[in-house]
Protein backbone atom coordinates (compact mmCIF):
# COMPACT_ATOMS: atom_id res chain seq x y z
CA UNK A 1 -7.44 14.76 42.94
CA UNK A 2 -8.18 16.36 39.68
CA UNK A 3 -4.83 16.02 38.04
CA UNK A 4 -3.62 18.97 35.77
CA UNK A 5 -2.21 17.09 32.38
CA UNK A 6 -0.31 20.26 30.97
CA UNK A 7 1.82 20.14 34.38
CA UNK A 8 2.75 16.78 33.04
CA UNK A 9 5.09 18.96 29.96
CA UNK A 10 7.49 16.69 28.04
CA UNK A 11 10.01 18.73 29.63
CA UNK A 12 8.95 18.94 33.18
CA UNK A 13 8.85 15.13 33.12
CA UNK A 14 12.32 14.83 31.81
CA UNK A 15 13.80 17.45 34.52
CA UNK A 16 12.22 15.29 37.37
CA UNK A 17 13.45 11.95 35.77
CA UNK A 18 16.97 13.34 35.64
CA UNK A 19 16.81 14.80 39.27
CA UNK A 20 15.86 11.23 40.47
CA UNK A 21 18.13 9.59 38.47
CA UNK A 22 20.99 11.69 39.44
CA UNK A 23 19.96 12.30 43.10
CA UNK A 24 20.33 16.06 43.32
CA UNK A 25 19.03 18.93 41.71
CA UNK A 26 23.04 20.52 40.87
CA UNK A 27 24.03 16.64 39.45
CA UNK A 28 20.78 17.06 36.91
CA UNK A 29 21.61 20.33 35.62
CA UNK A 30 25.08 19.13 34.75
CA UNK A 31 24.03 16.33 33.15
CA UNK A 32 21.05 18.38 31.38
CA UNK A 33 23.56 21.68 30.62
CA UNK A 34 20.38 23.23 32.19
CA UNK A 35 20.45 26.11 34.72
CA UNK A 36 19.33 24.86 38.64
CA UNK A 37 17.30 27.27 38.77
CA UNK A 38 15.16 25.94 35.74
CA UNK A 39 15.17 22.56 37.07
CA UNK A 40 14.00 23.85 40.16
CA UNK A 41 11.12 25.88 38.96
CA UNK A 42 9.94 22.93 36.95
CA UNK A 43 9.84 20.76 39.83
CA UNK A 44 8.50 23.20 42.00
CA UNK A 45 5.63 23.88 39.17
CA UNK A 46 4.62 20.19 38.88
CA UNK A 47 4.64 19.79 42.64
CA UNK A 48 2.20 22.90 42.43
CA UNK A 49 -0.29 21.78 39.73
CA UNK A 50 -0.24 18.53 41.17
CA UNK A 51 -0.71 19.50 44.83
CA UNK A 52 1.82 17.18 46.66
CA UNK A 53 5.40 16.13 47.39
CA UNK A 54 7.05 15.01 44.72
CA UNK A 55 10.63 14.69 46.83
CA UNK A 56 11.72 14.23 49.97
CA UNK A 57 14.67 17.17 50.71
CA UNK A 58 17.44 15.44 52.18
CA UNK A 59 21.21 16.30 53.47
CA UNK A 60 22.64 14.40 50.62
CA UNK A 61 20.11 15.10 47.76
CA UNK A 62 16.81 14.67 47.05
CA UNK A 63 14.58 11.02 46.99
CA UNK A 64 11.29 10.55 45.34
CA UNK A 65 8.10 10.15 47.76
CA UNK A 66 5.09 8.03 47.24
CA UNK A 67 3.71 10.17 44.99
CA UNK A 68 6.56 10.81 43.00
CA UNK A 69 7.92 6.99 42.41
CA UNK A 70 4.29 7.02 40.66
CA UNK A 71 4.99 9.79 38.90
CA UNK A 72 8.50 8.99 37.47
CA UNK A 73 6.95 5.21 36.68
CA UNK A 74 3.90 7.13 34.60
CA UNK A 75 7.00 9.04 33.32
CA UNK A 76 9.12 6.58 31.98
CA UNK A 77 5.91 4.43 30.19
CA UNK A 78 5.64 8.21 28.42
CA UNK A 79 9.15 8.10 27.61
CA UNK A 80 9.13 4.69 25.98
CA UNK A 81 5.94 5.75 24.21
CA UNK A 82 7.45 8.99 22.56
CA UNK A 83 10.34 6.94 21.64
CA UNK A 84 8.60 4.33 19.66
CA UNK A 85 6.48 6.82 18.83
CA UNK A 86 9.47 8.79 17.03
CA UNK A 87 11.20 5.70 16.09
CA UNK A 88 7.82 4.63 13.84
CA UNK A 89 7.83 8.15 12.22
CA UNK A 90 11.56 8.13 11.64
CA UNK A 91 10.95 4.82 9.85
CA UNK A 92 8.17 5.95 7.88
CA UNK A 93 9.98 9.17 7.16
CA UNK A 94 12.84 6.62 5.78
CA UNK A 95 11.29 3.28 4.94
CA UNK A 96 14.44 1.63 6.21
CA UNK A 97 12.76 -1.49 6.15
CA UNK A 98 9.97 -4.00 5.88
CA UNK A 99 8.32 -6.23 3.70
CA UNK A 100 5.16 -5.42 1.20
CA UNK A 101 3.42 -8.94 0.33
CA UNK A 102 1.49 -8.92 -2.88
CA UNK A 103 -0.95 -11.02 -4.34
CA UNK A 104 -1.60 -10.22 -8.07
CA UNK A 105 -3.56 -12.11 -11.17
CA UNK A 106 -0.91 -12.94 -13.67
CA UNK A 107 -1.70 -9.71 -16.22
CA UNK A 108 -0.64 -7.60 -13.49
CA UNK A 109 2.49 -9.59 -12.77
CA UNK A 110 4.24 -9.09 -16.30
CA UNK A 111 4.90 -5.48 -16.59
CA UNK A 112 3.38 -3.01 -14.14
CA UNK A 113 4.20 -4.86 -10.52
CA UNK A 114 7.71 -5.04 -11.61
CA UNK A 115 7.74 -1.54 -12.56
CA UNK A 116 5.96 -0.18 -9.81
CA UNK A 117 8.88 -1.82 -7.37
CA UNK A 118 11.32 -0.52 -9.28
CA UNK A 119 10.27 2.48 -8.93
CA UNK A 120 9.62 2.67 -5.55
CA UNK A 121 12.84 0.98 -4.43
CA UNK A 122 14.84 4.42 -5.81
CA UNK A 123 13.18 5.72 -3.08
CA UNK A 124 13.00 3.23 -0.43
CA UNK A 125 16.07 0.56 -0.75
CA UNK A 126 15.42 -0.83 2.30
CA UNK A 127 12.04 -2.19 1.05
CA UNK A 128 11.13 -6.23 0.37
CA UNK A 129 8.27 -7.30 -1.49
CA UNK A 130 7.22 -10.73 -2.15
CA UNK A 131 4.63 -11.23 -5.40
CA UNK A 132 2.32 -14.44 -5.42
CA UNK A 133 0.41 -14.97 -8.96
CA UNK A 134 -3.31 -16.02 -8.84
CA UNK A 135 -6.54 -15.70 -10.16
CA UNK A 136 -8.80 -13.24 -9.24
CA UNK A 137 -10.95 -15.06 -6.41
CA UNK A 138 -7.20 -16.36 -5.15
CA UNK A 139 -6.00 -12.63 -5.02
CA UNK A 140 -9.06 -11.54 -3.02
CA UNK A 141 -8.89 -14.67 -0.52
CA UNK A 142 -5.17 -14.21 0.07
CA UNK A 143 -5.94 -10.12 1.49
CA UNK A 144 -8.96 -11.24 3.27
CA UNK A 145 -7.00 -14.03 5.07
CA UNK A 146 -4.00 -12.04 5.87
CA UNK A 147 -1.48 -13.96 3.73
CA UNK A 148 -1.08 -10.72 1.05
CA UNK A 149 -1.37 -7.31 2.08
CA UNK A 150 -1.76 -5.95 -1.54
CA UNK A 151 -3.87 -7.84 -3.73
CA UNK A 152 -4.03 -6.45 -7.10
CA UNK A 153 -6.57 -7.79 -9.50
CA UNK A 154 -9.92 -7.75 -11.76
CA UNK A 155 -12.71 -7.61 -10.29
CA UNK A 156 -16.66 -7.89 -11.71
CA UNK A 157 -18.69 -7.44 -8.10
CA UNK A 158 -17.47 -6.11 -4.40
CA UNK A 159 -15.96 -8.45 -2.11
CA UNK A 160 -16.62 -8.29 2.04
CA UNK A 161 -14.04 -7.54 4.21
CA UNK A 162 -11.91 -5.79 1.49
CA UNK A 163 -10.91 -2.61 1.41
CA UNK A 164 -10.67 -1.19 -2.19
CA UNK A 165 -8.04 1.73 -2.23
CA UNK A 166 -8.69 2.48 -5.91
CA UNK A 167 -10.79 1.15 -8.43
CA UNK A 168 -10.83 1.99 -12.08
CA UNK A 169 -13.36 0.83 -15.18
CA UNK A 170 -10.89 -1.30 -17.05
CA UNK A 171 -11.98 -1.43 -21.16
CA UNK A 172 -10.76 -4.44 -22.79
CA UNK A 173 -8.81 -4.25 -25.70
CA UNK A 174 -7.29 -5.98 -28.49
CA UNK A 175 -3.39 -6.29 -28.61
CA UNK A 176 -2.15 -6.97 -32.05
CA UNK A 177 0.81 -6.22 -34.20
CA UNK A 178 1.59 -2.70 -35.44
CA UNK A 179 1.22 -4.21 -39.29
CA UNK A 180 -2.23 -6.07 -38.65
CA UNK A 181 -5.00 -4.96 -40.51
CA UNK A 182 -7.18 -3.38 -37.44
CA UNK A 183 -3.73 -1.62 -35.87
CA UNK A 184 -4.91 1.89 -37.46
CA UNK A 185 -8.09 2.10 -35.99
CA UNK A 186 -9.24 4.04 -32.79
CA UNK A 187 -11.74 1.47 -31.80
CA UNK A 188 -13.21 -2.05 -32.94
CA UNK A 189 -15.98 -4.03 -32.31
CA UNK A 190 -16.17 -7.37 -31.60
CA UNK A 191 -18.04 -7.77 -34.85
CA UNK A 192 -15.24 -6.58 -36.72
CA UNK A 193 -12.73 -9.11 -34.48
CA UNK A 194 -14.49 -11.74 -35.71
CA UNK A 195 -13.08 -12.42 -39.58
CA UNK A 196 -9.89 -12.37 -37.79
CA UNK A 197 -7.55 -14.49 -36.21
CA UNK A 198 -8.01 -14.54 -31.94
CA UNK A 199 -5.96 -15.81 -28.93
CA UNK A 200 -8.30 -16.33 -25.61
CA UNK A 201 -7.63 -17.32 -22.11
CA UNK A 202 -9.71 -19.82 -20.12
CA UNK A 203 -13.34 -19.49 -19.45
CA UNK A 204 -12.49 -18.97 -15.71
CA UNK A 205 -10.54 -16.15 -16.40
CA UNK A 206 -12.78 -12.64 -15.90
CA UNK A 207 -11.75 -11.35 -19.21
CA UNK A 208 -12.90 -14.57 -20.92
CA UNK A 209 -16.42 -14.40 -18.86
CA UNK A 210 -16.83 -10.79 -20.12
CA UNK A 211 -15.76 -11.86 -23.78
CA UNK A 212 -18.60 -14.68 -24.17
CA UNK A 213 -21.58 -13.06 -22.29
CA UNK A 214 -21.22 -10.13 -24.72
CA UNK A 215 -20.60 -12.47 -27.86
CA UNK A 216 -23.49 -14.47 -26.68
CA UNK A 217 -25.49 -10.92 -26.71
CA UNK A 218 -24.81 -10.47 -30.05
CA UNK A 219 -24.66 -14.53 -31.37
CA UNK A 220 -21.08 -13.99 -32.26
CA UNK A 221 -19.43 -17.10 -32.32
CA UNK A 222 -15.01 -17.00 -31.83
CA UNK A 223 -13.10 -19.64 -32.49
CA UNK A 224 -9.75 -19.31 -30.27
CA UNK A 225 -6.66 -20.84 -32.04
CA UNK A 226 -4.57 -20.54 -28.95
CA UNK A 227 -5.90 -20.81 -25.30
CA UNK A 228 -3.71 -20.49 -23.08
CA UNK A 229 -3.96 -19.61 -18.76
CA UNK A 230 -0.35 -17.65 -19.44
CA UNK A 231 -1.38 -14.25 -20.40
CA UNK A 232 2.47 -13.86 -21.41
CA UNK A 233 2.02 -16.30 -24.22
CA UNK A 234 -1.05 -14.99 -25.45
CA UNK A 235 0.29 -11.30 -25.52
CA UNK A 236 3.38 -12.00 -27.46
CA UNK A 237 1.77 -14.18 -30.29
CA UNK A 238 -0.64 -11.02 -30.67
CA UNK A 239 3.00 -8.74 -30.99
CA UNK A 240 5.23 -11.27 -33.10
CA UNK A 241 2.30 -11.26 -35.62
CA UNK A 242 0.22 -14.29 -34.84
CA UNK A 243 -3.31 -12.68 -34.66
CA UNK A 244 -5.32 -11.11 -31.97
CA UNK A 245 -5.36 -11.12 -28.01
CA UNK A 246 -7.43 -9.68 -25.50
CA UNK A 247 -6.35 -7.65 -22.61
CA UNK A 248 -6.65 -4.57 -20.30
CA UNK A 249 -5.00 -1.51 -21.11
CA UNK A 250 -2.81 -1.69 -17.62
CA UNK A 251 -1.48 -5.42 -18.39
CA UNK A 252 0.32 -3.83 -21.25
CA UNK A 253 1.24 -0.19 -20.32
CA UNK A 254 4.95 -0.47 -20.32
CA UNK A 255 4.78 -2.25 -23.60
CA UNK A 256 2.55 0.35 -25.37
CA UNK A 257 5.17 2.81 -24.11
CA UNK A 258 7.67 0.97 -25.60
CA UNK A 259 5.73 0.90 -29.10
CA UNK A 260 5.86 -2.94 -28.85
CA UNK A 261 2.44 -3.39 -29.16
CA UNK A 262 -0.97 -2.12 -30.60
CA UNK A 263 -3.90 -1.83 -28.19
CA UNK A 264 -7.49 -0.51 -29.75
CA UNK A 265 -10.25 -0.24 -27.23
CA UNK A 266 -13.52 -2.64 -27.90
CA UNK A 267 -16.04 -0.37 -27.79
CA UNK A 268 -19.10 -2.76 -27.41
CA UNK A 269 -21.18 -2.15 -24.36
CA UNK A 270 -20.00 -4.72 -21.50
CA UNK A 271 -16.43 -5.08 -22.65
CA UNK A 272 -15.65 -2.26 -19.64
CA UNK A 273 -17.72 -4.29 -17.01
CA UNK A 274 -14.25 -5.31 -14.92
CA UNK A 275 -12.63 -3.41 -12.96
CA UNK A 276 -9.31 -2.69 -11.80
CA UNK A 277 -9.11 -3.00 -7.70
CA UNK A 278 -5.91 -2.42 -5.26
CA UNK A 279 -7.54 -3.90 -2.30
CA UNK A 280 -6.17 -4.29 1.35
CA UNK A 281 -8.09 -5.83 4.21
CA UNK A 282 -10.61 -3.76 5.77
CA UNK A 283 -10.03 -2.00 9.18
CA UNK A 284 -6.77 -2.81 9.10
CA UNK A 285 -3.49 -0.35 9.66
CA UNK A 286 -1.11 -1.29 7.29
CA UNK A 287 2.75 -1.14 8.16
CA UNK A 288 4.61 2.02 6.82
CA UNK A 289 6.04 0.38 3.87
CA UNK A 290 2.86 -1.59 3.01
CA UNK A 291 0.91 2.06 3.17
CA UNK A 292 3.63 3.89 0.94
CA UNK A 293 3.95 1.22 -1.66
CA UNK A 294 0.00 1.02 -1.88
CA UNK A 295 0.06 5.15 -2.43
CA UNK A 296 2.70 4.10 -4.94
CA UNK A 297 0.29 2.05 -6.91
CA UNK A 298 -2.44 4.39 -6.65
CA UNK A 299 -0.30 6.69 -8.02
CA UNK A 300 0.22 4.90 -10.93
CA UNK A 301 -2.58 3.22 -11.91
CA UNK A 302 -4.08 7.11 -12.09
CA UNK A 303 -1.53 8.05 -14.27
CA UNK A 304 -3.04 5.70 -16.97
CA UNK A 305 -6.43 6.05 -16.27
CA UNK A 306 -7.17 2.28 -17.69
């Protein structure tokens, strides 16, 4: 038997449940504040399309046949289906809840993650999030294992199994004080860096990599004073006047905004080889909360265009 699926109507489906659940036709339209003569012509409709005996007509009401204990079980698993269904979209629609799991390299961590969930929870109280700091490989491991669902980090090459939901060319740039002598400028060189004071972090850092392959280029040779893995330290000895640090222009947004800060772009060719990536793991649906708060992010990071 060919079955006809628009005889199986939302509201067909919930006539007949309410007939069988109530045992007559005249106790369903109560309950429904529907007319018996609608529930009727439903019934009589799907017993149509469907070409058998959904009931058996009795003195004291009506009982399902074969057929139609099949039908009210395909019925109910529908019913369930449209309610989760709903519930999911009413959730979505409100974010009451859930928890976003981030995995971020350290520069990220200061400023713009905190913002960014500030911002969002306005919006979405309900919402958790949970922020682990790591390097860059760390970051990417963490999403492709399943123990972040956000990773937010720098990135020189593409990763497998990640899905990158924005990436953006990230220029270095040199943080210093607003009364250093290079603050006035619209762009250095590392040339011009080089009479001056510096602050770097480690060599396994990807800003550090990108700093000595294109000093090597040129046979520049930098002396760090400080050296530190804390990108914190190394940013606020650059802004209380200690010399120069390195960083990308998103690590230190909310402190250009504020004025605390200089940033002027390197403009030497290789200094923009990293890359900013919000990646997720591939081929995955992400919960509603995870999927808003990643929009979020997007968002934002192309509102600064690093």
């Amino acid at each position: 038997m060919a079955m006809n699926s628009r005889a199986l109507q939302e509201t067909a489906l919930r006539y007949f449940l309410a007939v069988i659940k109530n045992g007559s036709i005249s106790e369903a339209s109560l309950k429904l504040n529907v007319a018996a003569s609608a529930i009727s012509r439903q019934i009589a409709r799907l017993e149509s399309e469907l070409d058998t005996q959904l009931f058996e007509r009795r003195a004291r009401g009506m009982v399902p046949s074969a057929a139609g204990e099949l039908l009210a079980a395909h019925a109910r698993r529908m019913q369930l289906e449209t309610d989760r269904v709903a519930s999911e979209i009413l959730a979505l629609q409100g974010l009451e809840r859930g928890t976003v799991r981030l995995a971020s390299s350290e520069g990220f961590a200061v400023d713009f993650i905190p913002l960014a969930i500030t911002q969002f929870r306005r919006r979405y109280q309900g919402i958790q999030f949970r922020l682990s700091v790591n390097s860059p490989a760390e970051v990417t491991r963490k999403v492709r294992e399943g123990e972040a669902d956000i990773g937010l980090t720098f990135s020189l090459a593409p990763e497998r199994d990640i899905q990158v939901e924005s990436r953006q060319r990230s220029r270095i740039h040199a943080l210093m004080a607003h009364e250093h002598p290079l603050a006035g400028r619209q762009q250095v060189t590392l040339a011009q860096l080089q009479s001056h004071t510096i602050a770097l972090p480690p060599p396994e850092t990807t800003l550090r990599q990108l700093f000595d392959i294109c000093c090597s280029q040129q046979n520049l040779i930098f002396e760090s004073i400080f050296t530190s893995n804390y990108t914190e330290a190394l940013v606020n000895f650059a802004m209380l006047g200690g010399g120069i640090a390195l960083a990308g222009e998103v690590s230190v947004r909310h402190r250009l905004l504020q004025d605390r800060v200089v940033a002027v772009p390197i403009r030497d060719a290789g200094m923009d080889a990293r890359h900013v990536e919000l990646q997720t793991l591939a081929n995955r649906t992400l919960p509603a909360a995870t999927a808003a708060f990643v929009e979020h992010l997007k968002g934002m990071m192309d509102s600064g265009k690093p």
